[in-house]
PDB file of N, CA and C in Angstrom:
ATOM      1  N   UNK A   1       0.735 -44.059  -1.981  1.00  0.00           N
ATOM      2  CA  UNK A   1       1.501 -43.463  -3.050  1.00  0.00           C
ATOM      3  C   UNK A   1       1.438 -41.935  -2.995  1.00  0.00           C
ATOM      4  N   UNK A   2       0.164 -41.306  -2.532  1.00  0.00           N
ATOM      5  CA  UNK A   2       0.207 -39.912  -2.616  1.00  0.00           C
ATOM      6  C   UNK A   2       0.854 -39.139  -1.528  1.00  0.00           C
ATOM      7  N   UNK A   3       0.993 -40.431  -0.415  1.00  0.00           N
ATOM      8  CA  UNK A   3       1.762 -39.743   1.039  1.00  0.00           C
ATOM      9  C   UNK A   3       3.388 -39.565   0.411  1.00  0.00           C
ATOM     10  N   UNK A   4       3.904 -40.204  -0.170  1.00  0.00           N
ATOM     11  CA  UNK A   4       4.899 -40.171  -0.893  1.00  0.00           C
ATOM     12  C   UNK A   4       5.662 -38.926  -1.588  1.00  0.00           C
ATOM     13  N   UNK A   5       4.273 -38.860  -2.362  1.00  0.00           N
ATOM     14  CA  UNK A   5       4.624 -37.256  -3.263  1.00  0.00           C
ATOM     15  C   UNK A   5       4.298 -36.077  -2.265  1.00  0.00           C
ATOM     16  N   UNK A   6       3.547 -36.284  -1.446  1.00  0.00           N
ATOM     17  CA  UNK A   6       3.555 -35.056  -0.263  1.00  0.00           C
ATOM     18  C   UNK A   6       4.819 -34.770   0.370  1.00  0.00           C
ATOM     19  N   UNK A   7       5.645 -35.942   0.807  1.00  0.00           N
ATOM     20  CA  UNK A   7       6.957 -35.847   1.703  1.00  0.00           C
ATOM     21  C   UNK A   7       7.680 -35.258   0.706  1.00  0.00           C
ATOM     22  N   UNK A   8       7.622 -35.593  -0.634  1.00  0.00           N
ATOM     23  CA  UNK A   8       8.959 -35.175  -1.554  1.00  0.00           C
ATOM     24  C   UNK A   8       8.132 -33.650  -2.004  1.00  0.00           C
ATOM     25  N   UNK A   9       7.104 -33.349  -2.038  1.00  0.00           N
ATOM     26  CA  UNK A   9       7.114 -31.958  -2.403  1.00  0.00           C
ATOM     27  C   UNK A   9       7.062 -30.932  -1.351  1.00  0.00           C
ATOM     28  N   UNK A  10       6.885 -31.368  -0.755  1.00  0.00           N
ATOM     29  CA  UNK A  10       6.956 -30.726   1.170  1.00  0.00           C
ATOM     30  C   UNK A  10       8.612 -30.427   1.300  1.00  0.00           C
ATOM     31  N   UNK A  11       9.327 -31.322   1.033  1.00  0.00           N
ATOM     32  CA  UNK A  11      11.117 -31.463   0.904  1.00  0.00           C
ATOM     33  C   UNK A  11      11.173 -30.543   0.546  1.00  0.00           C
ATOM     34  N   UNK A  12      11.210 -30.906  -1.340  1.00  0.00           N
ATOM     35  CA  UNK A  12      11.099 -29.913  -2.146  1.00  0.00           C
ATOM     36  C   UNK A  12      10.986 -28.279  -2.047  1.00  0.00           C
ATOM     37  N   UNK A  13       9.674 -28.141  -2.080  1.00  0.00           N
ATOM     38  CA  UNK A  13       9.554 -26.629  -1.317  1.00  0.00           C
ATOM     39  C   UNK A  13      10.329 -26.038  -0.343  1.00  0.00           C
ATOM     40  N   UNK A  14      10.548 -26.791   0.705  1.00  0.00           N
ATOM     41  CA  UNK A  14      11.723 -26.567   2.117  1.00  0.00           C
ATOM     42  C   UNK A  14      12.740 -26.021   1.166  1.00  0.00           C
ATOM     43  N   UNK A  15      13.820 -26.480   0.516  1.00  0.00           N
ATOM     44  CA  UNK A  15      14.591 -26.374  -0.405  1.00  0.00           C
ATOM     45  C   UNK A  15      14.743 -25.233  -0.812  1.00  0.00           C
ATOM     46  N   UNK A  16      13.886 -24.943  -2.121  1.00  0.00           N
ATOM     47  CA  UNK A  16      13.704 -23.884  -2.695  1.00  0.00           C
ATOM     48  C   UNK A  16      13.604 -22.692  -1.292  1.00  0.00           C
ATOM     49  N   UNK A  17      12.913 -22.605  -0.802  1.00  0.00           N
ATOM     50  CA  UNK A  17      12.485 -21.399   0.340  1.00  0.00           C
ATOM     51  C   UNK A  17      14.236 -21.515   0.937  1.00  0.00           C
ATOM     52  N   UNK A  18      14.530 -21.928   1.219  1.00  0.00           N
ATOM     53  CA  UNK A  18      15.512 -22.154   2.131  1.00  0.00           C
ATOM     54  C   UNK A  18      16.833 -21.089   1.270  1.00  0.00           C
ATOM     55  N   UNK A  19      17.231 -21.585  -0.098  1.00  0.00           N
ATOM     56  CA  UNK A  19      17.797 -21.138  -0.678  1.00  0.00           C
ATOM     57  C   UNK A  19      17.491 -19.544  -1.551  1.00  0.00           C
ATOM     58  N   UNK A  20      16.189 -19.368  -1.637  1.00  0.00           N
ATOM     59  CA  UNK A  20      15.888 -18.486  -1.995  1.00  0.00           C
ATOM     60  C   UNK A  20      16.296 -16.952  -0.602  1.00  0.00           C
ATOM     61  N   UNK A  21      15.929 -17.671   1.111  1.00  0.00           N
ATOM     62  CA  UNK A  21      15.920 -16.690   2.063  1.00  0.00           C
ATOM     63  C   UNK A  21      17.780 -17.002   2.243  1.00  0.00           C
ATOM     64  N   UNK A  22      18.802 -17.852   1.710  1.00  0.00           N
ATOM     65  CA  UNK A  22      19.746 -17.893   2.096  1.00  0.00           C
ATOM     66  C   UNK A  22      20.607 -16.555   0.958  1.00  0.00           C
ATOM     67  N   UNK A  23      20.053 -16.244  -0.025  1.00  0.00           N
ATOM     68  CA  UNK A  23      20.094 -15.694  -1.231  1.00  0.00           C
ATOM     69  C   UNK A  23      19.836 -14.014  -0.918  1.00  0.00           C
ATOM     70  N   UNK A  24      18.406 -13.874  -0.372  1.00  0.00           N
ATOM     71  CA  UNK A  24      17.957 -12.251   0.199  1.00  0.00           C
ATOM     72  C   UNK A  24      18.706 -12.265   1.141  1.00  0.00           C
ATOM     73  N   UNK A  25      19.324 -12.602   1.901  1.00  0.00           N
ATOM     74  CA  UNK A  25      19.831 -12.597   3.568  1.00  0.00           C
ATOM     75  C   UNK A  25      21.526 -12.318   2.886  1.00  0.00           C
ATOM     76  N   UNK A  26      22.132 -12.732   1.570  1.00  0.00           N
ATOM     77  CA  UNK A  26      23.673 -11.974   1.445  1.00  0.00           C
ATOM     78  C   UNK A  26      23.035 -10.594   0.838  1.00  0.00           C
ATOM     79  N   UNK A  27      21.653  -9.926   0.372  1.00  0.00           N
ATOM     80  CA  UNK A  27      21.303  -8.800  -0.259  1.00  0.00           C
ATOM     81  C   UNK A  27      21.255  -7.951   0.818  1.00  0.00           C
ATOM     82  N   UNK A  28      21.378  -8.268   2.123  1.00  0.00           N
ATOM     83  CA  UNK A  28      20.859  -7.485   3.095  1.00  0.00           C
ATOM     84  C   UNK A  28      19.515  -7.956   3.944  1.00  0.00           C
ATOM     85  N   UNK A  29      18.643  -8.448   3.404  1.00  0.00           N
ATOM     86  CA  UNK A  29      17.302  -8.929   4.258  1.00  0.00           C
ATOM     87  C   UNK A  29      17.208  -9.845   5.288  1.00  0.00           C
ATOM     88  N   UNK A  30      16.726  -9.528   6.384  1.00  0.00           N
ATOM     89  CA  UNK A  30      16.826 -10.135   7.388  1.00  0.00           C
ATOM     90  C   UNK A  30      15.195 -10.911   8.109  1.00  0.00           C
ATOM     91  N   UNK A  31      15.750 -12.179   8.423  1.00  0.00           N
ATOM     92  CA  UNK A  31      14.220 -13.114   9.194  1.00  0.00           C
ATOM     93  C   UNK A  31      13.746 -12.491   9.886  1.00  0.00           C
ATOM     94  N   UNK A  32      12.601 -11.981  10.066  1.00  0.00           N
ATOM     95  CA  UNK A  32      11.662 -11.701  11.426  1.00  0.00           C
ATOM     96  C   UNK A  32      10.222 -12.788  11.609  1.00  0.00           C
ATOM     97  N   UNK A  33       9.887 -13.355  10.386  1.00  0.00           N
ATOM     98  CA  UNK A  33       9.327 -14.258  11.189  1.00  0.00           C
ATOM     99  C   UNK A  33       8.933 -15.438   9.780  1.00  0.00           C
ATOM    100  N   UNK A  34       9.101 -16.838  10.381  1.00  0.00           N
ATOM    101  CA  UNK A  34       9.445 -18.053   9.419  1.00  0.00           C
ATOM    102  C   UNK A  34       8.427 -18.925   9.916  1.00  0.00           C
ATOM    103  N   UNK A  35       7.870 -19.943   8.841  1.00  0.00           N
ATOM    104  CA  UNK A  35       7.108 -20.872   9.104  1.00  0.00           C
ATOM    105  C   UNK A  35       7.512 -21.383   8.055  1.00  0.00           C
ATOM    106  N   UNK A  36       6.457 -23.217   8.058  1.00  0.00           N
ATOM    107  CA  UNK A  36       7.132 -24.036   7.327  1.00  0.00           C
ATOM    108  C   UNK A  36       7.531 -24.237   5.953  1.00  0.00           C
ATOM    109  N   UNK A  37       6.693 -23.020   5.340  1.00  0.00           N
ATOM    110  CA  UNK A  37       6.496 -22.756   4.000  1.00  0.00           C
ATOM    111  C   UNK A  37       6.292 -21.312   3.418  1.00  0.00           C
ATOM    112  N   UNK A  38       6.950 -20.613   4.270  1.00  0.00           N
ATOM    113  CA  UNK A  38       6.772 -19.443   4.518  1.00  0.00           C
ATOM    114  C   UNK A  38       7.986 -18.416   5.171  1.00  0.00           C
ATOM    115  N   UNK A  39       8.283 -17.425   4.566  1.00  0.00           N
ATOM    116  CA  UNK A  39       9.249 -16.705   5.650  1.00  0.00           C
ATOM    117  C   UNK A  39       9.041 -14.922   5.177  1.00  0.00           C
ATOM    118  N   UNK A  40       9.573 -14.156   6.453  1.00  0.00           N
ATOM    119  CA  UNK A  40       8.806 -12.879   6.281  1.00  0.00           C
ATOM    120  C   UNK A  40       9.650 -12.287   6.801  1.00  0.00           C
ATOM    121  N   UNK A  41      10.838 -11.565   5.458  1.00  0.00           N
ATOM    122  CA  UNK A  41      12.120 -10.415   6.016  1.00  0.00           C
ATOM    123  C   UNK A  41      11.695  -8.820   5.728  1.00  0.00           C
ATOM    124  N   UNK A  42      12.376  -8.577   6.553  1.00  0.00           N
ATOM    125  CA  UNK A  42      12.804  -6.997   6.471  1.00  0.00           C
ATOM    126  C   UNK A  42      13.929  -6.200   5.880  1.00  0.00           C
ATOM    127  N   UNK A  43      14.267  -5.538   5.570  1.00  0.00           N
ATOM    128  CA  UNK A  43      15.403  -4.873   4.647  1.00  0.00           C
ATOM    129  C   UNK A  43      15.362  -3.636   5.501  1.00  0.00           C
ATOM    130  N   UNK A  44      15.962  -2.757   6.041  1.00  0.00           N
ATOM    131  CA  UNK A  44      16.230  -1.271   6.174  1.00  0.00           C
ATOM    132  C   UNK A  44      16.110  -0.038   5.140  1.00  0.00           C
ATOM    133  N   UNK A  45      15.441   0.807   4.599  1.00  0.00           N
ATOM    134  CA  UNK A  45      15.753   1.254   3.338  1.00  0.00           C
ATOM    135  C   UNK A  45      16.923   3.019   4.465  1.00  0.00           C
ATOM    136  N   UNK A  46      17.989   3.338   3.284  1.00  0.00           N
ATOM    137  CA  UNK A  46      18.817   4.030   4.146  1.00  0.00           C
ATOM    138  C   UNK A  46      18.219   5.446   3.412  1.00  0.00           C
ATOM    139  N   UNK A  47      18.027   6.751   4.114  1.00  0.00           N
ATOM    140  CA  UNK A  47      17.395   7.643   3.734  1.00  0.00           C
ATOM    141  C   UNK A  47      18.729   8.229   2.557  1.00  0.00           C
ATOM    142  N   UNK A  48      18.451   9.260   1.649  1.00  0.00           N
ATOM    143  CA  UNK A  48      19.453   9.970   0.997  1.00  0.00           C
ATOM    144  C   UNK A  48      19.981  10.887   2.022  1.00  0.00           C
ATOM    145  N   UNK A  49      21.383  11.338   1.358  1.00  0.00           N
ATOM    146  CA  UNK A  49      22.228  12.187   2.371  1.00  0.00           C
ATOM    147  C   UNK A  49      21.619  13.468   2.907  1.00  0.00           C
ATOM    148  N   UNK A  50      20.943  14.002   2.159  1.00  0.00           N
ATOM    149  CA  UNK A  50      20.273  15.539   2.236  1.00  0.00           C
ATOM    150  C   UNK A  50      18.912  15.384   3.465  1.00  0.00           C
ATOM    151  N   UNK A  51      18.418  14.056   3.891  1.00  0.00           N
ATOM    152  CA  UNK A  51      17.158  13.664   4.435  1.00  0.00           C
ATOM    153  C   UNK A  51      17.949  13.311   5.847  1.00  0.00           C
ATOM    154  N   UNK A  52      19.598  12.490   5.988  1.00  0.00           N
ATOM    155  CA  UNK A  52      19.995  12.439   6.920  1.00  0.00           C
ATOM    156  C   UNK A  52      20.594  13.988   7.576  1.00  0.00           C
ATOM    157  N   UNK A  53      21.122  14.693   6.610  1.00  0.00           N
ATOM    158  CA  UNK A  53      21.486  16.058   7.122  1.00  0.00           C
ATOM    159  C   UNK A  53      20.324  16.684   7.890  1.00  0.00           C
ATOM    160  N   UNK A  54      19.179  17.114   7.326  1.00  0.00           N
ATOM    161  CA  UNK A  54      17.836  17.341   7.549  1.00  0.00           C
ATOM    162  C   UNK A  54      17.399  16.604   8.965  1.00  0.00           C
ATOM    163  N   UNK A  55      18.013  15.716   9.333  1.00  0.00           N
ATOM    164  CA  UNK A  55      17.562  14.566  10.678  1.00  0.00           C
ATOM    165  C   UNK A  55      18.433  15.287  11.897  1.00  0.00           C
ATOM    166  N   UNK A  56      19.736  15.382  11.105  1.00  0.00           N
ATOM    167  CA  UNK A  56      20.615  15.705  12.035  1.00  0.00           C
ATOM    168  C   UNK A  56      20.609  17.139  13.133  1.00  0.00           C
ATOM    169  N   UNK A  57      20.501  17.894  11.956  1.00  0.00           N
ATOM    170  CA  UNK A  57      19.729  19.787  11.902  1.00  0.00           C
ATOM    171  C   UNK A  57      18.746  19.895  12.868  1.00  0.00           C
ATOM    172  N   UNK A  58      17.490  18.706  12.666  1.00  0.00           N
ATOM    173  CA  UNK A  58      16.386  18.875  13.634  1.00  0.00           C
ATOM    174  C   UNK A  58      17.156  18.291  14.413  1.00  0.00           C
ATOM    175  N   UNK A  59      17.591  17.240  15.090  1.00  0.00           N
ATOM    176  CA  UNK A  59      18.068  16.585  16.266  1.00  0.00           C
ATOM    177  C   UNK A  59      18.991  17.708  16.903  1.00  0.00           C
ATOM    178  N   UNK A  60      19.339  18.417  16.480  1.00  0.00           N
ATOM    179  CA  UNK A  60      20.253  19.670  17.073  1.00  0.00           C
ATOM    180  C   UNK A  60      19.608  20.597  17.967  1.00  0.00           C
ATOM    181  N   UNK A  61      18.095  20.788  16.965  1.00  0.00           N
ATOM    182  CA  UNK A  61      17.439  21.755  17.789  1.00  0.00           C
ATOM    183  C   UNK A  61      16.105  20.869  18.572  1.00  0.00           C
ATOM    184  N   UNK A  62      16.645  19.723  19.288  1.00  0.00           N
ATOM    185  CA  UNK A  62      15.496  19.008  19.611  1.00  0.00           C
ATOM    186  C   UNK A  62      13.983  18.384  19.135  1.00  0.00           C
ATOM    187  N   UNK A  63      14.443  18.372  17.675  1.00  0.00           N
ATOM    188  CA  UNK A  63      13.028  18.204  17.055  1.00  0.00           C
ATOM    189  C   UNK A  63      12.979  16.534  16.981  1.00  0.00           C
ATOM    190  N   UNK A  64      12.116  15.678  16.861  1.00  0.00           N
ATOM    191  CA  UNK A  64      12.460  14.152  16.806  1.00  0.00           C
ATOM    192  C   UNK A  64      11.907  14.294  14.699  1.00  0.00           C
ATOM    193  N   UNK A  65      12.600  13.567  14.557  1.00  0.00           N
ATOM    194  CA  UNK A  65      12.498  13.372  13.354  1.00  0.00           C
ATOM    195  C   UNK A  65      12.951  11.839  12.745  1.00  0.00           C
ATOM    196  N   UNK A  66      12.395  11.388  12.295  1.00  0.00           N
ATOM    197  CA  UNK A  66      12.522   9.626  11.657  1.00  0.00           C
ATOM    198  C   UNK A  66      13.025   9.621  10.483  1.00  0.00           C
ATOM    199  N   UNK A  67      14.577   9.097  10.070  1.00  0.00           N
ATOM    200  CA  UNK A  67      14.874   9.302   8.782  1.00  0.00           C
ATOM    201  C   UNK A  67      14.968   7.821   8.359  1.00  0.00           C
ATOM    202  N   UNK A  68      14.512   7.144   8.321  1.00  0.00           N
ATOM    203  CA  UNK A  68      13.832   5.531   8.175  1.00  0.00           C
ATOM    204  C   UNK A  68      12.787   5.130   7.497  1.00  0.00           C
ATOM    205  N   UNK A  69      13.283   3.767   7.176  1.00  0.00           N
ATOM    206  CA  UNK A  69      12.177   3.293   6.794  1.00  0.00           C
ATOM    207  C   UNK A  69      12.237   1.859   6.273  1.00  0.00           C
ATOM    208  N   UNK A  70      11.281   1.012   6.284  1.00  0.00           N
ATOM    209  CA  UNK A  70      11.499  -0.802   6.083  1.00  0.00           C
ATOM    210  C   UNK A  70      10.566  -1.011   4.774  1.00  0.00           C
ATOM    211  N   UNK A  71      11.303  -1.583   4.352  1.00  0.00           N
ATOM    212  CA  UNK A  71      10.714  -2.810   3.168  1.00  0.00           C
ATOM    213  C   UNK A  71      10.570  -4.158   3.751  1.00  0.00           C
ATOM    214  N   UNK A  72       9.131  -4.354   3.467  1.00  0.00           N
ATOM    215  CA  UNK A  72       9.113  -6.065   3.712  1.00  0.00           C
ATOM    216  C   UNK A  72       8.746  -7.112   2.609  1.00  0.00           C
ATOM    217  N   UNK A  73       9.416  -7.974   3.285  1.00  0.00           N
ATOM    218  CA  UNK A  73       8.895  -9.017   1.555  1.00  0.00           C
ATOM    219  C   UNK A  73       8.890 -10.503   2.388  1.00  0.00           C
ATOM    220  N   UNK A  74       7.573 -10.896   1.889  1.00  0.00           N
ATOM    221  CA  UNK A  74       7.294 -12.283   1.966  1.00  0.00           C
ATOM    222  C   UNK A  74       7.059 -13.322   0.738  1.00  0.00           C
ATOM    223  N   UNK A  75       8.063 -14.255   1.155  1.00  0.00           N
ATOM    224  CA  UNK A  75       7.990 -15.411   0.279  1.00  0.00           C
ATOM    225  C   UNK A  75       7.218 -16.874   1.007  1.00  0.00           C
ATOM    226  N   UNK A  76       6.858 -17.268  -0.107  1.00  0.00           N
ATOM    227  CA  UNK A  76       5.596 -18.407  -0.071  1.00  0.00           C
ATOM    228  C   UNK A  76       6.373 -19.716  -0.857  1.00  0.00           C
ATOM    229  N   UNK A  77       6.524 -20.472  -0.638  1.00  0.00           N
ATOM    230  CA  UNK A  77       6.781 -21.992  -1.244  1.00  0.00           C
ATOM    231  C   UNK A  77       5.150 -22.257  -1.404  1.00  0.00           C
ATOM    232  N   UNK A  78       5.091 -22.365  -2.625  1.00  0.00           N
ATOM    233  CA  UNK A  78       3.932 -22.815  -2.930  1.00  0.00           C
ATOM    234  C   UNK A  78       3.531 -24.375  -3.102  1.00  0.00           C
ATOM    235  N   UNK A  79       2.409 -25.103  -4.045  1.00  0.00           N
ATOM    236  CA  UNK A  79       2.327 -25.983  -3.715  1.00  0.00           C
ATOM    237  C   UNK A  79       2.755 -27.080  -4.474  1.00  0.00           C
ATOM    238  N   UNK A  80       2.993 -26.439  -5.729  1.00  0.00           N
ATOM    239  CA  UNK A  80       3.970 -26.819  -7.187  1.00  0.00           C
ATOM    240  C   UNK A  80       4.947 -26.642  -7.001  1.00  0.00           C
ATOM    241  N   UNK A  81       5.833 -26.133  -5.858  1.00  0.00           N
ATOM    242  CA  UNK A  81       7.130 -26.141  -5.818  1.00  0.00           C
ATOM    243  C   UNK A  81       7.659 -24.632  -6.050  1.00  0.00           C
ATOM    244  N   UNK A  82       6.831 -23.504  -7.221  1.00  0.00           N
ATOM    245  CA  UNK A  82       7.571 -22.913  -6.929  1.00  0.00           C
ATOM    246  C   UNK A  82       7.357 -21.335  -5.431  1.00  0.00           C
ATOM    247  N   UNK A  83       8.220 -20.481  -5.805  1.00  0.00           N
ATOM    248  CA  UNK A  83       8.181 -19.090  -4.876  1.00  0.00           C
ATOM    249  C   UNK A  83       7.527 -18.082  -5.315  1.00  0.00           C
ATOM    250  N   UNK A  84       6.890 -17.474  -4.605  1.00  0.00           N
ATOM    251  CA  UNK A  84       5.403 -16.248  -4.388  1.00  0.00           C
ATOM    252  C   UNK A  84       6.754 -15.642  -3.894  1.00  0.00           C
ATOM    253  N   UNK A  85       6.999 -13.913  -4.190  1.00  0.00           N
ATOM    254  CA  UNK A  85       7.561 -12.714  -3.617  1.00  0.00           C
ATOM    255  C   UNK A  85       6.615 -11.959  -3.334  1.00  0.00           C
ATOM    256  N   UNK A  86       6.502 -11.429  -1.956  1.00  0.00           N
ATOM    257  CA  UNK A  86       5.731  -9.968  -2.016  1.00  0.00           C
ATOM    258  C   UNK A  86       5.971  -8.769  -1.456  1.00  0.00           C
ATOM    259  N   UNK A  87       6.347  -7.776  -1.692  1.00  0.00           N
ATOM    260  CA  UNK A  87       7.284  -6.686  -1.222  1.00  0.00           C
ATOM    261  C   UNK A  87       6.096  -5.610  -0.569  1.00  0.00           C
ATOM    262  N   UNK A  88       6.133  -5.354   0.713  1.00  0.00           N
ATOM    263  CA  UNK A  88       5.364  -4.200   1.129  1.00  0.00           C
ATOM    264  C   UNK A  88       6.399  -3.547   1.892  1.00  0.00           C
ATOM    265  N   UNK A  89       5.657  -1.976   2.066  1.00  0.00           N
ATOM    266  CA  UNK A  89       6.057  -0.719   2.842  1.00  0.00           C
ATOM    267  C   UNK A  89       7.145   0.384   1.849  1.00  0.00           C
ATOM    268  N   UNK A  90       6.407   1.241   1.858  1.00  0.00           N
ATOM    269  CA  UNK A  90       6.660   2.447   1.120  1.00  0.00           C
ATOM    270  C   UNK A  90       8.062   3.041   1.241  1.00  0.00           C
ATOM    271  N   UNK A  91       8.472   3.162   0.084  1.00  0.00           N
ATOM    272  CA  UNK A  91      10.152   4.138   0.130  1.00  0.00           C
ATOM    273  C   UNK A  91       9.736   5.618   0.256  1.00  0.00           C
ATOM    274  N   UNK A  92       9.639   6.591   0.908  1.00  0.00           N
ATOM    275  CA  UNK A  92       9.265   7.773   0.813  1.00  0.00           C
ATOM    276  C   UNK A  92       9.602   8.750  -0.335  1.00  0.00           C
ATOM    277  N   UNK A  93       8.840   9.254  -0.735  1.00  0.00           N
ATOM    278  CA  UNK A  93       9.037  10.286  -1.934  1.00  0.00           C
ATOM    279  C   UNK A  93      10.230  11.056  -1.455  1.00  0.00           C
ATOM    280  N   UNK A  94      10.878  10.842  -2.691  1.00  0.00           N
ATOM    281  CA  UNK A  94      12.255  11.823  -3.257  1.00  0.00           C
ATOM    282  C   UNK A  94      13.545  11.067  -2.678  1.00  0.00           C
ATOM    283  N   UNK A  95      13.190  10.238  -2.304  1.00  0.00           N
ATOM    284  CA  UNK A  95      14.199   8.899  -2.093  1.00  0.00           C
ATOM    285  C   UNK A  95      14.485   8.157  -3.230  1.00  0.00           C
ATOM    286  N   UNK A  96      15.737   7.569  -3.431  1.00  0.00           N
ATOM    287  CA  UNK A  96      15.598   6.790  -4.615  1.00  0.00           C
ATOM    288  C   UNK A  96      14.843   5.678  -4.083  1.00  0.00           C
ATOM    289  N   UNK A  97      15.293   5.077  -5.607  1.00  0.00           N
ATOM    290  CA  UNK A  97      14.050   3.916  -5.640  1.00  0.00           C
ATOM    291  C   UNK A  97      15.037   2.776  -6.436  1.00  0.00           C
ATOM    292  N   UNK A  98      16.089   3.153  -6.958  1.00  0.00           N
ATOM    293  CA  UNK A  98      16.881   1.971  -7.712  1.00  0.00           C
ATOM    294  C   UNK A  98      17.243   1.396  -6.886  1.00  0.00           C
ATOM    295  N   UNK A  99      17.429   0.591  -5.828  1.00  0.00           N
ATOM    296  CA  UNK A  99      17.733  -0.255  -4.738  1.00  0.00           C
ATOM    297  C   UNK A  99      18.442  -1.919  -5.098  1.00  0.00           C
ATOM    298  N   UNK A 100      20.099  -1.816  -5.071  1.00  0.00           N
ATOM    299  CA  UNK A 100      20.489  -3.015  -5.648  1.00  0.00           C
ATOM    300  C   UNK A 100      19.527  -4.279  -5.039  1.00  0.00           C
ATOM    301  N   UNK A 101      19.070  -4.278  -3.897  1.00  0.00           N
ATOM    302  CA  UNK A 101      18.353  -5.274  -2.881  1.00  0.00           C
ATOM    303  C   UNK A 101      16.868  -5.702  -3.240  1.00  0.00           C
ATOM    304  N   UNK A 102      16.615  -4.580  -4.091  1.00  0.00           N
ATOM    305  CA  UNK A 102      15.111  -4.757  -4.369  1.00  0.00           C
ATOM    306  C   UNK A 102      14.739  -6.142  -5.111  1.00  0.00           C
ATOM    307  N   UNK A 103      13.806  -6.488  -5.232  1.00  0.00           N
ATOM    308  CA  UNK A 103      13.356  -7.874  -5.610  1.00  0.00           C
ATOM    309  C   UNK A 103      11.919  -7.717  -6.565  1.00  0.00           C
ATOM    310  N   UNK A 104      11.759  -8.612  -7.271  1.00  0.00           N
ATOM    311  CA  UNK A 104      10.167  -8.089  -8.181  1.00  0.00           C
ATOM    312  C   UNK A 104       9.369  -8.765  -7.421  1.00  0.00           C
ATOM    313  N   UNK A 105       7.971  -8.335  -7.529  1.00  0.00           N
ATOM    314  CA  UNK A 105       7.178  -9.410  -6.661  1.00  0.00           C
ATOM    315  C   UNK A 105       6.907 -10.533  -7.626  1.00  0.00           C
ATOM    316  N   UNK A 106       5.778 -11.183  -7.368  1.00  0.00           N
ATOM    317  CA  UNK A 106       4.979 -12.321  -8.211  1.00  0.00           C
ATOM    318  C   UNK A 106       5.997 -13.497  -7.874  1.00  0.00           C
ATOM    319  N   UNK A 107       6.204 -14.711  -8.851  1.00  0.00           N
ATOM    320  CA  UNK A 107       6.868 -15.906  -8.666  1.00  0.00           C
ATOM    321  C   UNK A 107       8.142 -15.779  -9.362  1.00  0.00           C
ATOM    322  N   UNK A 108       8.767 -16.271  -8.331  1.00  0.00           N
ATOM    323  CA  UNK A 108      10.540 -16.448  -8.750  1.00  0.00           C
ATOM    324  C   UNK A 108      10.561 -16.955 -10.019  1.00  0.00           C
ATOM    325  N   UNK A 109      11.807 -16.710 -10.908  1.00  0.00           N
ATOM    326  CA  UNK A 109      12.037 -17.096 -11.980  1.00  0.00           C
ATOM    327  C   UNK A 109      10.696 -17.203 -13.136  1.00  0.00           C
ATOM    328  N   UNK A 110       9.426 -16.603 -12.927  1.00  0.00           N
ATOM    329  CA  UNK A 110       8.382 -16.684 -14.267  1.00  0.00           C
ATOM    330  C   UNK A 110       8.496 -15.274 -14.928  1.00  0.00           C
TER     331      UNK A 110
END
């Protein structure tokens, strides 16, 4: 009986995760690495215009300069069924920060 409720919450979870990464992935976020209960995207964050000008200026005069930067967020199917969010890697100061893509961490929908 308990192998039972394992297959259907094992399903279950699949499900939820599935729809939740089918959901970040029209926001922009992309798979880099998935397991069975588990998946771990990346987002691009795009610098402000004044930080790409600033990129461009140095690239003129040969300077290397990085106007980039990634957000990552991992989601967890947990074991009740529901989703763990967790968002790492820093937006750099004086960048915005209102980001339509952004996501809260902790568990979906609580």
């Amino acid at each position: 009986m308990s192998d039972e409720g394992d297959v259907y919450d094992a399903a279950r979870r699949r499900v939820a995760l599935a729809a939740e990464v089918k959901s970040r992935e029209r926001d922009g976020w992309s798979v880099v690495d998935r397991s069975t209960f588990e998946v771990t995207m990346v987002h691009d964050v795009r610098p402000p215009w004044w930080q790409m000008l600033v990129t461009l200026v140095l690239a003129l005069f040969g300077a290397a300069a990085s106007a980039s930067a990634e957000r990552y967020l991992r989601i967890e199917a947990q074991n009740d069924g529901q989703l763990h969010r967790r968002t790492t890697g820093d937006i750099p100061r004086g960048w915005p920060r209102n980001r339509h893509w952004e996501v809260p961490d902790g568990l979906v929908g609580a």
